[in-house]
Protein backbone atom coordinates (compact mmCIF):
# COMPACT_ATOMS: atom_id res chain seq x y z
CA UNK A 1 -6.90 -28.33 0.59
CA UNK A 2 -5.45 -27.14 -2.66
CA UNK A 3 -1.35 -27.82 -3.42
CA UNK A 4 1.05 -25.48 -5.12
CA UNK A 5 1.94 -26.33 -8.49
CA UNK A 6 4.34 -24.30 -10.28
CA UNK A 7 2.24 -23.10 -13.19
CA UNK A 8 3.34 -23.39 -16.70
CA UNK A 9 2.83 -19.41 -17.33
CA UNK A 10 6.24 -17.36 -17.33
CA UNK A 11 4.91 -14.68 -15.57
CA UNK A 12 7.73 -12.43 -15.60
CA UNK A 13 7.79 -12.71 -19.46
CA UNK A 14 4.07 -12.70 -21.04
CA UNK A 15 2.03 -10.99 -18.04
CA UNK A 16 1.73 -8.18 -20.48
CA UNK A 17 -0.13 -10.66 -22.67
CA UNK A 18 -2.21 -11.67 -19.66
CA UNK A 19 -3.27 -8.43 -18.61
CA UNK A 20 -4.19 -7.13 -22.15
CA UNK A 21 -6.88 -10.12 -22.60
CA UNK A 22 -8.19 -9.22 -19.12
CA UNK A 23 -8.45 -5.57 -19.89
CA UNK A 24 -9.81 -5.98 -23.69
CA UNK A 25 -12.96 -7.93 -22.36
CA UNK A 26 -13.28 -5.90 -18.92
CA UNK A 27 -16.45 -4.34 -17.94
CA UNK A 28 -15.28 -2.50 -15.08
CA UNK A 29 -11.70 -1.58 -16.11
CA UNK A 30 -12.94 2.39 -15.58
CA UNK A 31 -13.72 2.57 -12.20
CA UNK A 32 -11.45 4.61 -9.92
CA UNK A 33 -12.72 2.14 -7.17
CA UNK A 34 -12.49 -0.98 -8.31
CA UNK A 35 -10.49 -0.96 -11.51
CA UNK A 36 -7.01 -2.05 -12.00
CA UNK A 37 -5.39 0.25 -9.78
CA UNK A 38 -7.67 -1.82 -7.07
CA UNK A 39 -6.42 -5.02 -8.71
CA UNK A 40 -3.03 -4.20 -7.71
CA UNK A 41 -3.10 -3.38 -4.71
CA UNK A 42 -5.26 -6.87 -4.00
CA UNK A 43 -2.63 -8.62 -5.90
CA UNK A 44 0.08 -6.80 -3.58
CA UNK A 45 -1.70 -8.00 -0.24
CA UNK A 46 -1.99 -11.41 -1.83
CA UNK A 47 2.12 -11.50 -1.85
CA UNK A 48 2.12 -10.90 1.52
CA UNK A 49 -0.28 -13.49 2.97
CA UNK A 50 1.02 -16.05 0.32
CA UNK A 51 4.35 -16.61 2.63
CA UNK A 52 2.29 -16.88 5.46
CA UNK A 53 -0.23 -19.03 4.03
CA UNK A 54 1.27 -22.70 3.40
CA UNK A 55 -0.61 -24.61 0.25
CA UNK A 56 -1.55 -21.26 -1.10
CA UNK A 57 -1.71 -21.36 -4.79
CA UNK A 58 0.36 -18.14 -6.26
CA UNK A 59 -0.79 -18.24 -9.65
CA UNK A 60 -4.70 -18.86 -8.69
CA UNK A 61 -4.77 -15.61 -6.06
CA UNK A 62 -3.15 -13.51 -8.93
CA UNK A 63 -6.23 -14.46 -11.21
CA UNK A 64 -8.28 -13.87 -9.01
CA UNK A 65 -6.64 -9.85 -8.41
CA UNK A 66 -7.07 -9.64 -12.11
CA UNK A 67 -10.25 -11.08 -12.07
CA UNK A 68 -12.56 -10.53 -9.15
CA UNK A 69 -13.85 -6.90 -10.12
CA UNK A 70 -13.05 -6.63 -14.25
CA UNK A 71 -16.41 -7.81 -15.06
CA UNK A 72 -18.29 -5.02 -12.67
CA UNK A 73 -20.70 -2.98 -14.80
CA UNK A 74 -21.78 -0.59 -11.68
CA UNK A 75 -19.17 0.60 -9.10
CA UNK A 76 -22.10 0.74 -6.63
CA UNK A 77 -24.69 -2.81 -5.66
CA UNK A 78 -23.35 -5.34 -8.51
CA UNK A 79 -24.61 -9.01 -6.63
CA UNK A 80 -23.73 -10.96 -10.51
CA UNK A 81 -19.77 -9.04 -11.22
CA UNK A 82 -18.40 -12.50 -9.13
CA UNK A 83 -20.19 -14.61 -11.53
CA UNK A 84 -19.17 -13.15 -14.74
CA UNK A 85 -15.26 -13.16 -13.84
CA UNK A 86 -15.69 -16.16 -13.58
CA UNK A 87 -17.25 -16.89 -16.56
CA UNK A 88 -14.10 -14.69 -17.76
CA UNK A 89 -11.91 -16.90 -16.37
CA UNK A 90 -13.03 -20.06 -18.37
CA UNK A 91 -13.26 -17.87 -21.27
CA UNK A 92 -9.47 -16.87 -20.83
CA UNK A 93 -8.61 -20.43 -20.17
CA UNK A 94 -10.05 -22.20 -22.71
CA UNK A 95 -8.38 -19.66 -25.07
CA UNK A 96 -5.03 -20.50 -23.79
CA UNK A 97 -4.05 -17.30 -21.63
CA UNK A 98 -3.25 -18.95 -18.73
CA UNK A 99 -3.15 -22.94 -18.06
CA UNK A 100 -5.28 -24.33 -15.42
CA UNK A 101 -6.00 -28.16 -14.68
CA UNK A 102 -9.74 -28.51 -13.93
CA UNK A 103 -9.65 -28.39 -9.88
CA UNK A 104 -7.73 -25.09 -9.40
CA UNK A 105 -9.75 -23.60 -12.53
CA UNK A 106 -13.29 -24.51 -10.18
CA UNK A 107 -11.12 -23.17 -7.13
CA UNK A 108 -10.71 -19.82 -8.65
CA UNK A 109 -14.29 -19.98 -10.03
CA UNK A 110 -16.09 -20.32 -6.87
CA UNK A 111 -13.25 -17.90 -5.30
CA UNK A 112 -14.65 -15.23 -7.88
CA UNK A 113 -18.31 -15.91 -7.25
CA UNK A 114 -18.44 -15.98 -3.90
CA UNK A 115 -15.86 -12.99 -3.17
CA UNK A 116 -18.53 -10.62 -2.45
CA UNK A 117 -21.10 -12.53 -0.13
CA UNK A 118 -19.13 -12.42 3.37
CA UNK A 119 -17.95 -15.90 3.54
CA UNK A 120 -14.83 -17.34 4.84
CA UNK A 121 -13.46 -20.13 3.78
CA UNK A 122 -11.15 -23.00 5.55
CA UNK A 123 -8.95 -23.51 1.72
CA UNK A 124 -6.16 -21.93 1.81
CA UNK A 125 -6.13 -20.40 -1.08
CA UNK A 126 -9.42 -19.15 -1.35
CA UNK A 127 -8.51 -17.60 2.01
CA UNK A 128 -5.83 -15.80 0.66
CA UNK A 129 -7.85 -14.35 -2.17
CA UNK A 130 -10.66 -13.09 -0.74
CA UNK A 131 -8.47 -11.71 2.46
CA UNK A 132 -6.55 -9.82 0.16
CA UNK A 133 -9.76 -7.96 -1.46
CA UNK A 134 -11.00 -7.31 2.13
CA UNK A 135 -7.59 -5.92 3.26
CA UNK A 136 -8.33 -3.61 0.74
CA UNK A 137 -10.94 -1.82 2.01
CA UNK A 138 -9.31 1.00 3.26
CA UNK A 139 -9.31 2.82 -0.12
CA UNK A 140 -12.90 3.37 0.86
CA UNK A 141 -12.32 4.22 3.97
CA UNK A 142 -13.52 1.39 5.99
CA UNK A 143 -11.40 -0.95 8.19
CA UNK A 144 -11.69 -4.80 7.76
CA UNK A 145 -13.57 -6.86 10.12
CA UNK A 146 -10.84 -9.73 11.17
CA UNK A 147 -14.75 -11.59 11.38
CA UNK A 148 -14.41 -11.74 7.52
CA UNK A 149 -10.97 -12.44 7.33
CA UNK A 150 -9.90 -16.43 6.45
CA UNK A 151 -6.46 -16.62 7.52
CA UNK A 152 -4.21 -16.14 11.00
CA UNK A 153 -2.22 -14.18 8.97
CA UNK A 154 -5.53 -11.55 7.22
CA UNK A 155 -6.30 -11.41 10.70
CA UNK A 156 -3.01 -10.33 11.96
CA UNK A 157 -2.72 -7.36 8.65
CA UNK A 158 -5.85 -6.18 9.99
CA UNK A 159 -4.81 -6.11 13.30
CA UNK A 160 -1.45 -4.32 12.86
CA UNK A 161 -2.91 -1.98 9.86
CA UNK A 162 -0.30 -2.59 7.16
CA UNK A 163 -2.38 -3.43 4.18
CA UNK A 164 -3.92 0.32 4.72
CA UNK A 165 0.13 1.59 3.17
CA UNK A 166 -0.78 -1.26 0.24
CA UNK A 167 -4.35 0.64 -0.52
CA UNK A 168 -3.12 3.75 -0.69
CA UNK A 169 -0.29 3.30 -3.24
CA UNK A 170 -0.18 2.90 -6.83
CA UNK A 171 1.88 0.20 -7.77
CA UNK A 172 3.25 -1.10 -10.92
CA UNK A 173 2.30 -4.19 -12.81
CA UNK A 174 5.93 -5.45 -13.64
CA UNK A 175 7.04 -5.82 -10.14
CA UNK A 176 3.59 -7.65 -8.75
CA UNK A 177 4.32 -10.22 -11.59
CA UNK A 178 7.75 -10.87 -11.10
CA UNK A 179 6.71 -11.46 -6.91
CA UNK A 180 4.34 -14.53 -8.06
CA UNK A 181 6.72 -15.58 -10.69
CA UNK A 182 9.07 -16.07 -7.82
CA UNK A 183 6.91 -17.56 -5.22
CA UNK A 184 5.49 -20.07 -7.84
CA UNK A 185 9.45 -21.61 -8.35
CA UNK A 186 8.49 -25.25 -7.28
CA UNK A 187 12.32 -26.32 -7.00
CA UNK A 188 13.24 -23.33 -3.88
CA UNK A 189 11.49 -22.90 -0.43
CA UNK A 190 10.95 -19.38 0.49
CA UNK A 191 13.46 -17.70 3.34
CA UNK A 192 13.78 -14.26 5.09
CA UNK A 193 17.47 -12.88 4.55
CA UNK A 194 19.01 -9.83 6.66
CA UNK A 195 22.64 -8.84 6.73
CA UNK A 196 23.87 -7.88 9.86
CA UNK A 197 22.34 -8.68 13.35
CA UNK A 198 19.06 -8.02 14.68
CA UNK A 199 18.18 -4.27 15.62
CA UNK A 200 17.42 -3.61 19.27
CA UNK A 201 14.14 -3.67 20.29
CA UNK A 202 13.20 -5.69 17.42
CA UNK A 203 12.10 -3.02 15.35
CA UNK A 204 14.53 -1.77 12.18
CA UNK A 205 14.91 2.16 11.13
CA UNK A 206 12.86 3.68 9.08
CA UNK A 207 16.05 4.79 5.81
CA UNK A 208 16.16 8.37 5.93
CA UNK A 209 14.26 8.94 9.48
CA UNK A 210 16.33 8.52 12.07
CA UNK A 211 13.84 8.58 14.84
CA UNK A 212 11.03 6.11 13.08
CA UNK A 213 11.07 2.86 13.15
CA UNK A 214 9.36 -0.40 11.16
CA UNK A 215 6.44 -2.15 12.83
CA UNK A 216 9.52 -5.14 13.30
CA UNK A 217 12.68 -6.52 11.90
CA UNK A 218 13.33 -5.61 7.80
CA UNK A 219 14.22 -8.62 6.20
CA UNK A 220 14.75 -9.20 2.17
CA UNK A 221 12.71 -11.98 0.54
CA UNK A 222 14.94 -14.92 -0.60
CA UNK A 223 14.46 -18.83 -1.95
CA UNK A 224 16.78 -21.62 -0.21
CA UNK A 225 17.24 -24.72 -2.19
CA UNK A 226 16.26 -27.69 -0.38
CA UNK A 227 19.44 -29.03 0.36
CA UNK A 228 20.97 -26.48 1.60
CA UNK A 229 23.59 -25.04 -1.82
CA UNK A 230 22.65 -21.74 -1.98
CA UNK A 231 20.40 -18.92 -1.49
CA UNK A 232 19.26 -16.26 -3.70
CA UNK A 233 18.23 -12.43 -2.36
CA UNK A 234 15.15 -11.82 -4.66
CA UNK A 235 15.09 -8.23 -5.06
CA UNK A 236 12.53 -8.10 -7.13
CA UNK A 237 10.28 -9.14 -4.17
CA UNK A 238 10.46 -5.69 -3.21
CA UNK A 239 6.78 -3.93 -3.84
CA UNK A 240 8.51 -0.40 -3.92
CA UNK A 241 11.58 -1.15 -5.47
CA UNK A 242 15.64 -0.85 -5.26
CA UNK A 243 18.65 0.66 -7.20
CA UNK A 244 22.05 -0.75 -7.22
CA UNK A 245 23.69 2.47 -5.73
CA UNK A 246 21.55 1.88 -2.58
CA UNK A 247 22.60 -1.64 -2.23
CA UNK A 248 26.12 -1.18 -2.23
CA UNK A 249 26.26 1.68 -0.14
CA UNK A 250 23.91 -1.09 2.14
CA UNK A 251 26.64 -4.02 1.43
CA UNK A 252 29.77 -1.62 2.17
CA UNK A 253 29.53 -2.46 5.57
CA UNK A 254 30.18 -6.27 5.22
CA UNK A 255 27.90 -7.44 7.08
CA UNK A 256 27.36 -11.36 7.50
CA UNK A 257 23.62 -12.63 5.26
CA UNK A 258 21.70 -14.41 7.87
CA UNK A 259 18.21 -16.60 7.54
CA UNK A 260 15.49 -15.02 9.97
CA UNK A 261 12.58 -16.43 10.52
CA UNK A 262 9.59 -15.05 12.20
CA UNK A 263 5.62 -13.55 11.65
CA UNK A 264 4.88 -10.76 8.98
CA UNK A 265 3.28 -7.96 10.35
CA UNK A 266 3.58 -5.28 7.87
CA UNK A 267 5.61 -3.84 4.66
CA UNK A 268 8.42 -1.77 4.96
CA UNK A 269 9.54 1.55 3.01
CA UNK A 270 10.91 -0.50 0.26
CA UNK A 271 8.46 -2.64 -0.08
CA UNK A 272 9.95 -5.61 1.88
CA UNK A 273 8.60 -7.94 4.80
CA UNK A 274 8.75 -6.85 8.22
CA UNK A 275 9.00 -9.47 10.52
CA UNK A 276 7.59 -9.39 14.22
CA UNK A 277 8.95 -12.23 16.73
CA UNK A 278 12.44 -12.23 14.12
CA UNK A 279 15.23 -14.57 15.22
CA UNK A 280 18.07 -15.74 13.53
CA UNK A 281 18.25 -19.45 12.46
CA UNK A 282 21.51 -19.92 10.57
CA UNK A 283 24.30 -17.64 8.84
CA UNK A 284 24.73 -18.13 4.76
CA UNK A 285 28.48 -18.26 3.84
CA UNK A 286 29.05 -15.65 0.81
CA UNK A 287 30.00 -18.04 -2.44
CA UNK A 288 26.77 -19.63 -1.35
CA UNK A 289 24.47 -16.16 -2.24
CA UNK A 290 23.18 -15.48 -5.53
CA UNK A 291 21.12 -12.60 -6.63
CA UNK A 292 17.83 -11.89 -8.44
CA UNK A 293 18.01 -9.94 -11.06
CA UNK A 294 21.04 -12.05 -12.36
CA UNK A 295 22.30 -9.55 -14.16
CA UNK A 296 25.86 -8.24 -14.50
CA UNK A 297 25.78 -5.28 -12.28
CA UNK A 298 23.81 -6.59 -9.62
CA UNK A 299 26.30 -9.78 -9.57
CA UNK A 300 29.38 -7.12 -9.06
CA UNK A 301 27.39 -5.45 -5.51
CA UNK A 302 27.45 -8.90 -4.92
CA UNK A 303 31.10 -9.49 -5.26
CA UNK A 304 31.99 -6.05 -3.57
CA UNK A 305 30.19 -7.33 -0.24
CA UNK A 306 32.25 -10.73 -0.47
CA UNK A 307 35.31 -8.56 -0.64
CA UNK A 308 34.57 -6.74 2.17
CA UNK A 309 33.84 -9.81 4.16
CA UNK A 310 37.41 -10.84 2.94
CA UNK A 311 38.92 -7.49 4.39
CA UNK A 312 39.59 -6.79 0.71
CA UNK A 313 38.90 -3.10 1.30
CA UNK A 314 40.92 -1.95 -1.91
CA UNK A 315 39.00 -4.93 -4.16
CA UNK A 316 35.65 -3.59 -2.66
CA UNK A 317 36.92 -0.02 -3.73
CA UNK A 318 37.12 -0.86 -6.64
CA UNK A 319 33.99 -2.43 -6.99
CA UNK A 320 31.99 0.42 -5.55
CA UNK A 321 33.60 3.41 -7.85
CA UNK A 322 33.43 0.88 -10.94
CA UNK A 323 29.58 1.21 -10.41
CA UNK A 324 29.08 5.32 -11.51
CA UNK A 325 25.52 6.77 -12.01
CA UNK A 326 25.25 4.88 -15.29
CA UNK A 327 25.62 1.75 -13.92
CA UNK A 328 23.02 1.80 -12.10
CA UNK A 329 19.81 -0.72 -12.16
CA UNK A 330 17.13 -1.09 -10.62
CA UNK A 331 15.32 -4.89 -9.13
CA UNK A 332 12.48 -3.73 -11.84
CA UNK A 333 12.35 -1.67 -14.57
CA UNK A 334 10.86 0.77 -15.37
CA UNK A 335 11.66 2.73 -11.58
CA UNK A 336 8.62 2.32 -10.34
CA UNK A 337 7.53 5.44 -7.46
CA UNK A 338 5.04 4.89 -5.10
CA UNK A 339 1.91 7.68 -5.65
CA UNK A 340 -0.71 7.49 -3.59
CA UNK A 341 -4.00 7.96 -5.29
CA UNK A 342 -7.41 9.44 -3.96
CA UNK A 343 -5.89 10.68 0.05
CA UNK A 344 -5.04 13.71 1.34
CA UNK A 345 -2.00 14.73 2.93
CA UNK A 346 -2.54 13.93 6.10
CA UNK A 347 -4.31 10.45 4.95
CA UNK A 348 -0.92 9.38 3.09
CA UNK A 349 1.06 10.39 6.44
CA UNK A 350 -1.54 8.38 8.87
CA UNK A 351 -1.15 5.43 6.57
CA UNK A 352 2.42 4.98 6.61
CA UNK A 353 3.08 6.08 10.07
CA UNK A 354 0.07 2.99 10.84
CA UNK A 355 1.99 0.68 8.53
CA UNK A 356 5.79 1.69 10.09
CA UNK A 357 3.64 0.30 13.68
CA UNK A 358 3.22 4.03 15.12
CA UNK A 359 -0.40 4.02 15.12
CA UNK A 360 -0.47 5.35 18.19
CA UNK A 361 1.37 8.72 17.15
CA UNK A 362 -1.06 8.87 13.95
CA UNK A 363 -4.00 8.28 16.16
CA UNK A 364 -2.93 11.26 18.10
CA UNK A 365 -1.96 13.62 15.10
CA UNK A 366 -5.65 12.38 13.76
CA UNK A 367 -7.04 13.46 16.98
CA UNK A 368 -5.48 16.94 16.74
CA UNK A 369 -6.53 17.40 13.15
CA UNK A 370 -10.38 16.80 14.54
CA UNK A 371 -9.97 19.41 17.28
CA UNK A 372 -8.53 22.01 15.27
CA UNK A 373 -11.27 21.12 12.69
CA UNK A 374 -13.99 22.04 15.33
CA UNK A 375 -12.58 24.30 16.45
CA UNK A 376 -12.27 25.92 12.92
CA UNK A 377 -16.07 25.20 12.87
CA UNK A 378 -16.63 27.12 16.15
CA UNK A 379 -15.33 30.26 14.94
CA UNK A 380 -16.97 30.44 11.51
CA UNK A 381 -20.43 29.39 13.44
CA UNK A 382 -19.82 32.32 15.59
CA UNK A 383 -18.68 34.61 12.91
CA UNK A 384 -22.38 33.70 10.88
CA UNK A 385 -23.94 34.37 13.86
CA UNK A 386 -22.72 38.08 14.10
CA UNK A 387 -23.16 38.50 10.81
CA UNK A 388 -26.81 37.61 11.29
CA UNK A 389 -27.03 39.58 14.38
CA UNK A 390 -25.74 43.42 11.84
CA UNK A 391 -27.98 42.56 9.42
CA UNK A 392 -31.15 42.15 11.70
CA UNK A 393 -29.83 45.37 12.92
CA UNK A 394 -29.57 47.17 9.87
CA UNK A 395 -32.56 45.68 8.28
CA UNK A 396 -34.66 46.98 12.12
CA UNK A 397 -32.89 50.99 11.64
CA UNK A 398 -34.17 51.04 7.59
CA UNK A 399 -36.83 48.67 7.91
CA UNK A 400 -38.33 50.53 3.64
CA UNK A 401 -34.80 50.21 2.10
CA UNK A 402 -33.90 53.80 2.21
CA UNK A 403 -30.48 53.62 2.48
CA UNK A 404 -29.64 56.05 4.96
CA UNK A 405 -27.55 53.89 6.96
CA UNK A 406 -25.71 52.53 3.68
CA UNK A 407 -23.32 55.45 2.54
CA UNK A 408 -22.14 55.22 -0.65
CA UNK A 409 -18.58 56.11 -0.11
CA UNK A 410 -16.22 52.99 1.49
CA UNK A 411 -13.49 55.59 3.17
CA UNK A 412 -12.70 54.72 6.62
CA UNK A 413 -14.37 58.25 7.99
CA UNK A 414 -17.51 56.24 6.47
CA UNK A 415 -17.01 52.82 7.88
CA UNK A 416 -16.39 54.15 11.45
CA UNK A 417 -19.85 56.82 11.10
CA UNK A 418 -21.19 53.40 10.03
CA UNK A 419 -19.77 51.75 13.43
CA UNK A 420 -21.20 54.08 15.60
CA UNK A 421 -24.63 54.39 14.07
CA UNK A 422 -25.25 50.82 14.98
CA UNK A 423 -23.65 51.54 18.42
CA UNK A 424 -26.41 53.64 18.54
CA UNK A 425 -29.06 50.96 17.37
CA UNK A 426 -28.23 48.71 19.40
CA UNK A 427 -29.00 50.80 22.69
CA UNK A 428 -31.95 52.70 21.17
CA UNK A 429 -31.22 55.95 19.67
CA UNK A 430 -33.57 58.06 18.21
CA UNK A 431 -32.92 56.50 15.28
CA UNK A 432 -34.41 53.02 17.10
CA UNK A 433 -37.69 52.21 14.90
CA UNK A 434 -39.64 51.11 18.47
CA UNK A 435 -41.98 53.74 17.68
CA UNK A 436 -43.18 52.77 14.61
């Protein structure tokens, strides 16, 4: 079993640095399939199964996103792309990019080389990394087999179809660096934070849709220290992203910050775990809360919810109409919007209704889609046929090409002679060719 180390790479500082020696060596860095928009999205579902996945190594499963497909030279049958990232990943070592001891630099080796040959794998970390390229495999269209999934909690995404919203959006880079940065800090244990009690039901509104709701309880990703001094609400957790303005207008309220714990089953519109089986395990008192970003603005939404928890309601005030339009600022820069790449319309709404937990209602909108499609088909079938049927017609009452059934002129005196010449045909006129 591999341990968590915190690695010696700032992430959140030189993963520019990182990702330009991956790219300037990749083979495969073109491919709409499995290029770095695929990367992403791998290194997104990685996130998720990392705080379900105890002795997972964060820094080894975001190689391996970076690194699993950048040495493909085909998008199609490619059995040697495993064994040249890794060869990639030595390279990249040795040269300094990122710092590996020997055992979790053979760890991510064999993870690369043996990421495409169906195996599963008892390591935790390998787990994680080659769950999180299988959860992926709905940007092709095909649904992972929880038979080729490693970990209770691969086999649970597939189950519950979240990682199908994680395939189908475009993320940013920053963001997906800052989330191992934070999961890699050796000296804080990670914790689920919600303010305000637990939704009934056990399922949180969708913001801005009244009548949807998550696949469970919305909770914001946090660290605890050990002993119990503080937490800190890591915002830049969130996959999707959030502003300033939305958090106060969120914190107004006053709500009490309590610890949840419970069993990931999906991503919410933000970007932020969604908890199934949530229950609250202890209340955080507010000089104990710290924020991340640490920055100036996001420390004074901060101090506007301890003043409402004071009754301070002309401190919060304050607070809140200090904070104007140009104040505010975001967990990530630059605002990052999810687009969804390579889906239809109807595909983007079936994969977030699946990952908000109403797969039943996009099961039944899919359905409807199919029946109106055949039924689309029936009618232009039937239309071809009577097309088919006039022409034999025509072709049987001027069997040389003529043209005395094909008047030149298109007025509507012509169209309807037309109409009842083949009225005519069709019950043998004199004009029937039977004779012939």
């Amino acid at each position: 079993m591999t341990e968590t180390k915190p690695e010696s790479l700032n992430l959140s500082e030189s993963w520019a640095g990182l990702l330009d020696a991956i790219l300037s060596r990749s083979t495969g860095k073109g491919s709409h399939i499995h290029g770095p928009v695929h990367w992403t999205g791998v290194a997104a579902a990685g996130l998720c199964l990392l705080d379900q996945t105890p002795g997972a190594d964060p820094l080894v499963v975001l190689l391996f996103a970076l690194l699993h497909d950048s040495m493909r030279k085909s998008a199609g049958h490619d059995p040697e792309h495993g064994r040249r990232g890794a060869a990639l990943a030595r390279e990249l070592s040795e040269a300094g990019a990122f710092d590996l001891d020997a055992g979790r630099l053979e760890i991510l080796a064999h993870a690369l080389e043996h990421h495409d040959k169906g195996e599963t794998s008892q390591d935790p970390t390998i787990g994680v990394c080659w769950d999180s390229d299988r959860l992926n495999l709905w940007r092709v269209g095909r649904k992972p087999d929880p038979a080729l999934l490693s970990t209770p909690a691969g086999r649970l995404a597939a189950e519950v179809n979240w990682p199908r919203m994680i395939s189908a959006v475009k993320l940013g880079w920053l963001p997906i660096f800052l989330g191992y940065a934070a999961r890699a800090e050796g000296e804080a244990k990670r914790v689920y934070l919600r303010f305000g009690d637990l939704p009934p039901g056990g399922r949180s509104r969708v913001d801005g849709l009244a009548n949807w709701r998550e696949a469970g309880v919305s909770v914001y990703p946090g660290h605890g220290r050990e002993d119990g001094a503080y937490v800190t609400l890591d915002f830049r957790g969130l996959l999707f992203g959030l502003d300033t303005r939305y958090l106060a207008t969120l914190l107004w309220g006053g709500r009490p910050l309590y610890i949840v714990e419970g069993q990931q089953v999906g991503v919410g519109n933000m970007g932020e775990p969604v908890l199934a089986d949530a229950r609250i395990v202890g209340e955080v008192r507010p000089e104990e809360v710290r924020t991340l970003p640490d920055s100036a603005r996001f420390r004074q939404v901060l101090q506007l919810w301890r003043a409402r928890l004071r009754g301070d309601v002309v401190g919060a005030t304050s607070l809140l109409l200090s904070g104007g339009a140009d104040s505010e600022e975001r967990a990530f820069f630059p605002p990052m919007v999810p687009l969804f790449s390579g889906m239809s319309l109807s595909e983007r709404v079936d994969a977030l209704l699946e990952s908000w937990g109403h797969k039943d209602l996009a099961d039944e909108m899919r359905q409807k889609r199919e029946e109106a499609s055949r039924e689309r088909e029936q009618r232009r079938t039937q239309k071809r046929r009577e097309r088919r049927a006039l022409q034999e017609l025509e072709r049987q009452a001027d069997p040389f090409g003529f043209g005395t059934t094909y008047p030149t002129d298109t007025t509507s005196g012509a169209r309807t002679r037309r109409k009842e010449e083949r009225s005519q045909w069709e019950w043998g006129s004199p004009w029937d060719n039977s004779w012939m």
